[in-house]
C-alpha atoms as a PDB file:
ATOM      1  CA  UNK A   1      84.000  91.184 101.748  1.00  0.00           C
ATOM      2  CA  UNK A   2      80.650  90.777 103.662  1.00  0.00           C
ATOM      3  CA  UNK A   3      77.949  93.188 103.573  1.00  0.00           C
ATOM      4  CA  UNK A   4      78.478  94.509 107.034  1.00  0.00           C
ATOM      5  CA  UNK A   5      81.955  95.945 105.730  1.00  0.00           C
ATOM      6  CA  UNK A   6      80.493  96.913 102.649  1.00  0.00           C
ATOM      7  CA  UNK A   7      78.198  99.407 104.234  1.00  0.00           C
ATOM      8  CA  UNK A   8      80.975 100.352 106.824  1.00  0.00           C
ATOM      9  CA  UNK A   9      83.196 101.336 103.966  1.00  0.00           C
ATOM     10  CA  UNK A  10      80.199 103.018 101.875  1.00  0.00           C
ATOM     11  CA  UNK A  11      79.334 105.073 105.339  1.00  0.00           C
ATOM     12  CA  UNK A  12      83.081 105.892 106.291  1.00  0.00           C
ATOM     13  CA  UNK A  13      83.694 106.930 102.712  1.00  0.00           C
ATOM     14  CA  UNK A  14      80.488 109.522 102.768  1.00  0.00           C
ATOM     15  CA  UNK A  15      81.661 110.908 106.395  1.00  0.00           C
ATOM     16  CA  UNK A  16      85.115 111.021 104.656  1.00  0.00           C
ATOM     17  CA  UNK A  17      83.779 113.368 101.799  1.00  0.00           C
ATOM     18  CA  UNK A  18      81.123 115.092 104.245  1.00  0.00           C
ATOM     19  CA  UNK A  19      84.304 115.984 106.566  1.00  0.00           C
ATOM     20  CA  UNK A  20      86.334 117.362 103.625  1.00  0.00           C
ATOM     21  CA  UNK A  21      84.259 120.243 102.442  1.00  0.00           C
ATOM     22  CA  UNK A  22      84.270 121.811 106.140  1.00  0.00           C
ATOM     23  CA  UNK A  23      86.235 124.607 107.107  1.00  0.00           C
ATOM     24  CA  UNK A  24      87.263 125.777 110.567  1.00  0.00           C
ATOM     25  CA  UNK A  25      88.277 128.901 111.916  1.00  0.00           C
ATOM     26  CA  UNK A  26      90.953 130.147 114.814  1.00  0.00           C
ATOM     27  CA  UNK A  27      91.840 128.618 117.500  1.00  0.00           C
ATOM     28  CA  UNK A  28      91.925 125.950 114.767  1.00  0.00           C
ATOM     29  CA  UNK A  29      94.961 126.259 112.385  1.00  0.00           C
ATOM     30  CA  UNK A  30      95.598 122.408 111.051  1.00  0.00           C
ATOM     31  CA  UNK A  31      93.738 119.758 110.120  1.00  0.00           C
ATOM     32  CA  UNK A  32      94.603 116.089 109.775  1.00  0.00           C
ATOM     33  CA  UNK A  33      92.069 113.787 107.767  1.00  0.00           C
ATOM     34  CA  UNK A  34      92.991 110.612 108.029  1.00  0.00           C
ATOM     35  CA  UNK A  35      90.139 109.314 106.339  1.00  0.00           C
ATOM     36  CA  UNK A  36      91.398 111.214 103.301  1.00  0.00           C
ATOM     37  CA  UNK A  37      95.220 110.200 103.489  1.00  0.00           C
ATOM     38  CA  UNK A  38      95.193 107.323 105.689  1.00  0.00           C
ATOM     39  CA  UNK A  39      92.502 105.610 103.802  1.00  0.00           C
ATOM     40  CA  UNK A  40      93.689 102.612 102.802  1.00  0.00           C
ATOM     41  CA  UNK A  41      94.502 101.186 106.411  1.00  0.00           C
ATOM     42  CA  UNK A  42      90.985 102.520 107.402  1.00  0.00           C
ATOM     43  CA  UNK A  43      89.280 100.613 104.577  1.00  0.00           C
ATOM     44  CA  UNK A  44      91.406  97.073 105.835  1.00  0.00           C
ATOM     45  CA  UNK A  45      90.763  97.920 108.977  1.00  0.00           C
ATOM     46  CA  UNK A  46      86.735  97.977 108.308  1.00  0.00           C
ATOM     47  CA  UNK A  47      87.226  95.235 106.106  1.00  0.00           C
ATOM     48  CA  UNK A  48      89.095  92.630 108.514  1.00  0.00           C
ATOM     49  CA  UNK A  49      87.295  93.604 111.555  1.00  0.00           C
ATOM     50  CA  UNK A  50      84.161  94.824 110.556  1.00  0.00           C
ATOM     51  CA  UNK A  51      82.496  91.998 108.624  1.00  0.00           C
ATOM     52  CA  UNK A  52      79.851  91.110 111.093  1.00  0.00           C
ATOM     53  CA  UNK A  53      77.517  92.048 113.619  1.00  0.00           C
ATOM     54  CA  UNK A  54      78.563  93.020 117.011  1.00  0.00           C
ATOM     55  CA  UNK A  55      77.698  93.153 120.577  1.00  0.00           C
ATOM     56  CA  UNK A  56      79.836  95.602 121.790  1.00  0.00           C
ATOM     57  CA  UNK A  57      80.632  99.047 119.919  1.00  0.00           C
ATOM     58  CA  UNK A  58      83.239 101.207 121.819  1.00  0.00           C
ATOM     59  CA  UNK A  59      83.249 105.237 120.636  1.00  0.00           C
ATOM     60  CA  UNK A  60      86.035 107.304 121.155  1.00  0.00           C
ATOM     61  CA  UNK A  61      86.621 111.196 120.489  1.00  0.00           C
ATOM     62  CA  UNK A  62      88.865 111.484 117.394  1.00  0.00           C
ATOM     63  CA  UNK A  63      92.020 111.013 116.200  1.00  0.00           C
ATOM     64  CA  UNK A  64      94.799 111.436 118.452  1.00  0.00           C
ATOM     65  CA  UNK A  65      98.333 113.266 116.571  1.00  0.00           C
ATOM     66  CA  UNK A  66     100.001 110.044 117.390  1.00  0.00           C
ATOM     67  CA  UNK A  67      97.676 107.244 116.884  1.00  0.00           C
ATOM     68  CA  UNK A  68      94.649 107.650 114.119  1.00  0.00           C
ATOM     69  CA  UNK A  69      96.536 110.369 112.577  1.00  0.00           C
ATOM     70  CA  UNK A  70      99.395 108.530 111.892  1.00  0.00           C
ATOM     71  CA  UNK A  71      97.372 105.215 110.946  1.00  0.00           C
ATOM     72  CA  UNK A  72      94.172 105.767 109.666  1.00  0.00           C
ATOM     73  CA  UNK A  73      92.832 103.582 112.627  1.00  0.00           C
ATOM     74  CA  UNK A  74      90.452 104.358 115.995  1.00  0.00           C
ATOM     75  CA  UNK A  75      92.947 104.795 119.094  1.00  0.00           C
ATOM     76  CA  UNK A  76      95.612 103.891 116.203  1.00  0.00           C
ATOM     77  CA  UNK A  77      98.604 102.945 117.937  1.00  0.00           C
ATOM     78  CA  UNK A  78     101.374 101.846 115.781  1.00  0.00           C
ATOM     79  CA  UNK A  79     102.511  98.899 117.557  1.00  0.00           C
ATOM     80  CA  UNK A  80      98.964  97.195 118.248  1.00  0.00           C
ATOM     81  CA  UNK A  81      97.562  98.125 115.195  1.00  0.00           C
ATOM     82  CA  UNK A  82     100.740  96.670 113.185  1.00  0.00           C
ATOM     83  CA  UNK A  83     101.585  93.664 115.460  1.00  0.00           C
ATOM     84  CA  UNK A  84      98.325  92.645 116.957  1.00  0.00           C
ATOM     85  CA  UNK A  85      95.682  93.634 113.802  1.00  0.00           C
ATOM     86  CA  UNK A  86      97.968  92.705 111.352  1.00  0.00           C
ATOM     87  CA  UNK A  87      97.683  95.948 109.528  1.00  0.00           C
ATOM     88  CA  UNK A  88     100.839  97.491 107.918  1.00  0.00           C
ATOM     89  CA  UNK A  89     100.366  99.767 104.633  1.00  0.00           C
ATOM     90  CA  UNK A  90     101.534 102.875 103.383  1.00  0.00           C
ATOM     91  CA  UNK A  91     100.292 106.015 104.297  1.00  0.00           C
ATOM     92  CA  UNK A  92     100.400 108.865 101.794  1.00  0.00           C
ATOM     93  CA  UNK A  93     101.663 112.421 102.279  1.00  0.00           C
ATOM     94  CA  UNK A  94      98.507 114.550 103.331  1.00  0.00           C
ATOM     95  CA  UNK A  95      96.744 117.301 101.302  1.00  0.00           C
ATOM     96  CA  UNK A  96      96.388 120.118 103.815  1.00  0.00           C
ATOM     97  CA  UNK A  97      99.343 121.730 105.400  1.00  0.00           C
ATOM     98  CA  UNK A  98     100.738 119.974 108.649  1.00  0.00           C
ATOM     99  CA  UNK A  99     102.093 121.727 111.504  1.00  0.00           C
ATOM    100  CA  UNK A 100     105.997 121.405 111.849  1.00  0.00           C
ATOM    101  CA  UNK A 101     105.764 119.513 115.354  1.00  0.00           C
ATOM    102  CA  UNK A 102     102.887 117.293 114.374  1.00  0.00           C
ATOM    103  CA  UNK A 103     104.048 115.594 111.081  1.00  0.00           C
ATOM    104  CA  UNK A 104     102.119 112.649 109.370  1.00  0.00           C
ATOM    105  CA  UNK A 105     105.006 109.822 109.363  1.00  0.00           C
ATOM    106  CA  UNK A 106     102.236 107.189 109.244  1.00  0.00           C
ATOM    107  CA  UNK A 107     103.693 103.571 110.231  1.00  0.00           C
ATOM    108  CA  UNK A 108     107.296 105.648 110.959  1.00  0.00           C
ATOM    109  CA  UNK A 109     106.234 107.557 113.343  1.00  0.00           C
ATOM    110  CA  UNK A 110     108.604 107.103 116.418  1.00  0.00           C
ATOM    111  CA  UNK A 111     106.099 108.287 118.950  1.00  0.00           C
ATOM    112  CA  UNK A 112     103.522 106.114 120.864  1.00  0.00           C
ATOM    113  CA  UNK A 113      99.764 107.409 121.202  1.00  0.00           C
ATOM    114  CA  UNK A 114      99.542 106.450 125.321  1.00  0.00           C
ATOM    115  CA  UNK A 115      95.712 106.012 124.817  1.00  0.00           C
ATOM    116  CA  UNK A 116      96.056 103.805 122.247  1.00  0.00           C
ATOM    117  CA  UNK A 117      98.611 101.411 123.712  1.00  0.00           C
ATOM    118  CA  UNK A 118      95.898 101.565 126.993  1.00  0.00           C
ATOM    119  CA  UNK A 119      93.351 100.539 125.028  1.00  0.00           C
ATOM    120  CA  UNK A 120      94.417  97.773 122.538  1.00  0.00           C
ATOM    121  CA  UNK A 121      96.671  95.981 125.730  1.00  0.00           C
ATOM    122  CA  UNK A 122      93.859  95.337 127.634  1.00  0.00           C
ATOM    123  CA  UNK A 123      91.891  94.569 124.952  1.00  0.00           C
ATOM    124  CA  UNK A 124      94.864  91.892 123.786  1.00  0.00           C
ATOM    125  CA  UNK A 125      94.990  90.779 127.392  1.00  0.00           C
ATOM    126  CA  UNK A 126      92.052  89.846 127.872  1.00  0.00           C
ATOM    127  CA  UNK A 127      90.717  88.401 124.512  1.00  0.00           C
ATOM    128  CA  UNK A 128      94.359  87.208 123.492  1.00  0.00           C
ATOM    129  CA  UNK A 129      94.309  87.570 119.141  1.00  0.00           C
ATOM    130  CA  UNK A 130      92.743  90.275 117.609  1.00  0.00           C
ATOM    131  CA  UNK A 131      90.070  88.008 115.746  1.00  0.00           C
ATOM    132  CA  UNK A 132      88.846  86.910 119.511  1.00  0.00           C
ATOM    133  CA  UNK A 133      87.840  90.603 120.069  1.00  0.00           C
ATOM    134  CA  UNK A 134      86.620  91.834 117.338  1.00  0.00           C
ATOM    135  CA  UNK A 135      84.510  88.981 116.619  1.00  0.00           C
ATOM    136  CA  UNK A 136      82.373  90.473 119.286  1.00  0.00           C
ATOM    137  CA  UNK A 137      83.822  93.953 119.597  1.00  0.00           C
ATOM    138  CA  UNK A 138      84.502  96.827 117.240  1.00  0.00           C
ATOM    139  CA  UNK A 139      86.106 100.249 118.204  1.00  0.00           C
ATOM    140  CA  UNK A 140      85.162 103.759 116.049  1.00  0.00           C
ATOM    141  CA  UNK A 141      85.699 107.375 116.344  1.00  0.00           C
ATOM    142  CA  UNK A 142      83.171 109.746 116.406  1.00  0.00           C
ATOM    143  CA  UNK A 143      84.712 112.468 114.821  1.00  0.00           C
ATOM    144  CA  UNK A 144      87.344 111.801 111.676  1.00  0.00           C
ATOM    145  CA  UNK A 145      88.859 114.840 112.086  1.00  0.00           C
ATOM    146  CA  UNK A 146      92.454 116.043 114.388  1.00  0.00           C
ATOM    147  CA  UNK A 147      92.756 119.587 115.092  1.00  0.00           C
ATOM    148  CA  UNK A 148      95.526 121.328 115.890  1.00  0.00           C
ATOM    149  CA  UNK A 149      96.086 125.077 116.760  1.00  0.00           C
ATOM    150  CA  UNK A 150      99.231 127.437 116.147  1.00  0.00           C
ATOM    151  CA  UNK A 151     101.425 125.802 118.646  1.00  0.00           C
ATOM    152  CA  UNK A 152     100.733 122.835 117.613  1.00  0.00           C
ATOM    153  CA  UNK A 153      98.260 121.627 120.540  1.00  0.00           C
ATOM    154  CA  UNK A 154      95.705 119.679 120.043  1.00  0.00           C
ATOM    155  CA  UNK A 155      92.296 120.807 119.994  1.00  0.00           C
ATOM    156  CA  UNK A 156      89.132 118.304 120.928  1.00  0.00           C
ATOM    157  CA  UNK A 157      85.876 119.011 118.844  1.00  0.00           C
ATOM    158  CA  UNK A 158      84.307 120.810 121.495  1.00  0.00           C
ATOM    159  CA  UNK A 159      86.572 123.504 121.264  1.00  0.00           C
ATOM    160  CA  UNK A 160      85.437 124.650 117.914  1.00  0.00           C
ATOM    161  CA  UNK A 161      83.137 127.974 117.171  1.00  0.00           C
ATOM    162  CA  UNK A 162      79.491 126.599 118.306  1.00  0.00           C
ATOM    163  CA  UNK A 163      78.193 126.678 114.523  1.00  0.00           C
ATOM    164  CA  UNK A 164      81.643 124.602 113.598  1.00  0.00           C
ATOM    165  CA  UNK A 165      80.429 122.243 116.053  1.00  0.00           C
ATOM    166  CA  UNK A 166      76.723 121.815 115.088  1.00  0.00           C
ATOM    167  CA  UNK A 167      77.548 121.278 111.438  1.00  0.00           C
ATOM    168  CA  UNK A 168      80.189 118.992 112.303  1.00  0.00           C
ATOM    169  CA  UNK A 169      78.209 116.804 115.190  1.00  0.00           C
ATOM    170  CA  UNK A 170      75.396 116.477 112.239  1.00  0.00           C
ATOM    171  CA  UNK A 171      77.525 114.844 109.984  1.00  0.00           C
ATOM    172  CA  UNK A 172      79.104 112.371 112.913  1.00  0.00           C
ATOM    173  CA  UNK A 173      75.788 111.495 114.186  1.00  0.00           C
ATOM    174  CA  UNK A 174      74.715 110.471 110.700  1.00  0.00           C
ATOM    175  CA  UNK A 175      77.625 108.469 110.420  1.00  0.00           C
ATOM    176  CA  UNK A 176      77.144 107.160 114.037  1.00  0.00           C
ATOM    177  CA  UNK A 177      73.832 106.096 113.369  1.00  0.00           C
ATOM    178  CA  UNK A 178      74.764 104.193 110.244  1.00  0.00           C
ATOM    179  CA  UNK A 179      77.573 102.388 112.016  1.00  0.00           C
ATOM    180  CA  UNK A 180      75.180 101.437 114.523  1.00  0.00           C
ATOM    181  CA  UNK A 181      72.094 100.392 112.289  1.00  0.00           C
ATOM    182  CA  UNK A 182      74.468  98.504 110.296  1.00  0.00           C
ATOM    183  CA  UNK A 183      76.305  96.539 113.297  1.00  0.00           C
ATOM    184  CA  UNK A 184      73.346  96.177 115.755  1.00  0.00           C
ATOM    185  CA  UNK A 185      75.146  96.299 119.025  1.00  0.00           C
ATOM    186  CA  UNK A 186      73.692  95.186 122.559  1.00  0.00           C
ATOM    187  CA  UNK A 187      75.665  97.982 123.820  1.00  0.00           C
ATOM    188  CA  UNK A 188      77.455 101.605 123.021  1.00  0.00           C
ATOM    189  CA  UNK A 189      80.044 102.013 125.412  1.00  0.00           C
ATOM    190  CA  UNK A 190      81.364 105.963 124.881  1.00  0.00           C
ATOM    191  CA  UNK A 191      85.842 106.503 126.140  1.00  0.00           C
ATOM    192  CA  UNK A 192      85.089 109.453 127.862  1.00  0.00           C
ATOM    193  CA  UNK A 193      82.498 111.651 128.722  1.00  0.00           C
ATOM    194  CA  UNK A 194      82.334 113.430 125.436  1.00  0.00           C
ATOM    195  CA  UNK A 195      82.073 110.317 123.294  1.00  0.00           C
ATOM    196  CA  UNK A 196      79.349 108.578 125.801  1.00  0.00           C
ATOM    197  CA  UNK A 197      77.141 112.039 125.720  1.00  0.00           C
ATOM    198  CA  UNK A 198      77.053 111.887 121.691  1.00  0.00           C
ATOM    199  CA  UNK A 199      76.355 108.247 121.660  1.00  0.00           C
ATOM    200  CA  UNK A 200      72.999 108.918 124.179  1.00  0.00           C
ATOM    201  CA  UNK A 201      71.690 111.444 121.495  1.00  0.00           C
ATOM    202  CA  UNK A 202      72.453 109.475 118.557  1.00  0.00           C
ATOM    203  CA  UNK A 203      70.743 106.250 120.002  1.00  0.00           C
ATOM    204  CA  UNK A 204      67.680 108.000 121.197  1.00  0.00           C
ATOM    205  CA  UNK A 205      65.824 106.248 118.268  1.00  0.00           C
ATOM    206  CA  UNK A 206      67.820 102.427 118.549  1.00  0.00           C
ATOM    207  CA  UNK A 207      67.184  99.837 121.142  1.00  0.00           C
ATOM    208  CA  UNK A 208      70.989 100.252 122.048  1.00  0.00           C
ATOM    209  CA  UNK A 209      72.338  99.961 125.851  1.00  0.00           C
ATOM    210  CA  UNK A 210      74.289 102.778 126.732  1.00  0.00           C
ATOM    211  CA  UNK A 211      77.604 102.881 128.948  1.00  0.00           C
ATOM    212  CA  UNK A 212      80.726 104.991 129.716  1.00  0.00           C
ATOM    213  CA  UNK A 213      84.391 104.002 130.518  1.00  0.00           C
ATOM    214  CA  UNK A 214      87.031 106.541 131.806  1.00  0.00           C
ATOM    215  CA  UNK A 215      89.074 107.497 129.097  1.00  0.00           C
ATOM    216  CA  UNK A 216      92.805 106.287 129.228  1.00  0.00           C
ATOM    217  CA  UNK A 217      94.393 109.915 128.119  1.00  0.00           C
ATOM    218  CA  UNK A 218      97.424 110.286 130.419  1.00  0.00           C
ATOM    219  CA  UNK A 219      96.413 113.666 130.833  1.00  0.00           C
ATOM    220  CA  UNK A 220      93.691 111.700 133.414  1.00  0.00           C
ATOM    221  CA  UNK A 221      95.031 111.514 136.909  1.00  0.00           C
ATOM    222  CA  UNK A 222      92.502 108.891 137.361  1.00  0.00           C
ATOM    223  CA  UNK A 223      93.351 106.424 134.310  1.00  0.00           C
ATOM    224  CA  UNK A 224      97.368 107.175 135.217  1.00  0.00           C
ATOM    225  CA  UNK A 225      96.384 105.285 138.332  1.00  0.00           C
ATOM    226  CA  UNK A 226      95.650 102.237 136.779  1.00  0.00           C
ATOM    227  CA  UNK A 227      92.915 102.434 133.392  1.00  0.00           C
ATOM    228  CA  UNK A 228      93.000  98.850 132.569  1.00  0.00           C
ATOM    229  CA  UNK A 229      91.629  97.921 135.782  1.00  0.00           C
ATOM    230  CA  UNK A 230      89.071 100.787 136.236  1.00  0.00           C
ATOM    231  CA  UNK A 231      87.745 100.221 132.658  1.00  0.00           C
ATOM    232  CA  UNK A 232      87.417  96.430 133.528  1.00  0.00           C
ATOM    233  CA  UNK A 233      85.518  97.173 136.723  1.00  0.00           C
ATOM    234  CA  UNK A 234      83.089  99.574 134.853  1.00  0.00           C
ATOM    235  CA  UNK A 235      82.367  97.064 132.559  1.00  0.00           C
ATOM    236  CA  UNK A 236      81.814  94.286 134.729  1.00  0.00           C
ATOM    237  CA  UNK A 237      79.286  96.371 136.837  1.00  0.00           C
ATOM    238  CA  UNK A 238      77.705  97.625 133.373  1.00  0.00           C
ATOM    239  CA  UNK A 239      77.032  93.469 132.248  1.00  0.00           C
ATOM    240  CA  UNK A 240      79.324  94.206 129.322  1.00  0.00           C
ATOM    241  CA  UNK A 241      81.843  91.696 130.630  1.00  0.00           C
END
């Protein structure tokens, strides 16, 4: 292990305890910690892909109910993250109560996390093995944490109470800053509005480059047209690519 995972692990495993002594109130109902549960696939995760410095750091949201949730890793998908990372281990039963329609099957899961699949593809496309792109590239949430509300929706960080949200955001940005500090990207590229407005805060002290792709939810009109290409554009016309 290098010391670039090292401190990714020692930071992921202080957001992981940070996260765990929050409570949340209505809408919010469930939460999934997949730091907590899913650990072990987050730790091999860090350790296979984060062992060196970087020139790209992607940021998403947080964990999706069908991707991180279900494997411990960033836009988790359980195809790509089994048959492209090479990253297959067990994931235990969680601690907190799930909601019946969101269950934590881990690498059984039968559903696909559409994001996910988006976002590893055209990552595998265009870099080919997984080595190739994360010798350059890494991807991380911003937020550990899935919420879920009575009918089992799922609930974004920005729809918590406004003091849920400032306690929580102080924790991520620590954790955000670490990741950064320890990786030393050229660039922050935030999936999504929310993810590239946190990044711009929490780099306001690091000579980071900041940058914003559309985020490839299908519940975007725009990346249902075609995400692969549109995120490949906005890159090329940021210098990323």
């Amino acid at each position: 292990m290098t010391k670039t995972s090292s401190q990714l692990i020692a930071a992921a495993r202080d957001l992981a305890d940070d996260v765990d002594r929050l409570t949340f109130q209505p809408p919010v109902t469930y939460v999934y910690h997949p730091l907590d549960y899913a650990w072990d696939a987050h730790e091999q995760y860090l350790r296979k892909f984060g062992n060196n410095r970087k020139k790209v750091v992607f940021l998403g949201m947080n964990p999706g109910p069908f991707g991180m949730v279900q494997t411990g890793i960033p836009f988790g998908e359980i195809a790509a993250v089994r048959d492209w990372m090479g990253i297959h281990v067990p994931v235990k039963k969680p601690r907190r109560e799930q909601h019946p329609k969101r269950p934590v099957t881990g690498f059984d899961c039968p559903r696909s996390e559409i994001s996910g699949q988006r976002l590893w593809k055209l990552f595998a496309d265009r870099f080919g093995p997984a080595e190739t792109f994360f010798a350059d590239h890494f991807v991380v949430n911003y937020c550990p944490l899935a919420f879920c509300g009575q009918t089992g929706c799922n609930l974004t960080p920005d729809k918590l109470r406004k003091s849920e949200c400032e306690t929580l955001y102080a924790i991520c940005d620590r954790h955000l800053h670490r990741v950064l500090e320890t990786l030393q990207p050229e660039w922050l590229i935030g999936i999504g509005d929310f993810a590239a407005k946190r990044g711009e805060i929490v780099t306001e002290d690091l000579k980071i480059k900041i940058g914003r792709v559309l985020h490839p939810s299908p519940a975007s009109p725009a990346a249902n047209r075609g995400w692969a290409q549109a995120a490949t554009r906005q890159l090329q016309e940021l210098g990323v690519w």
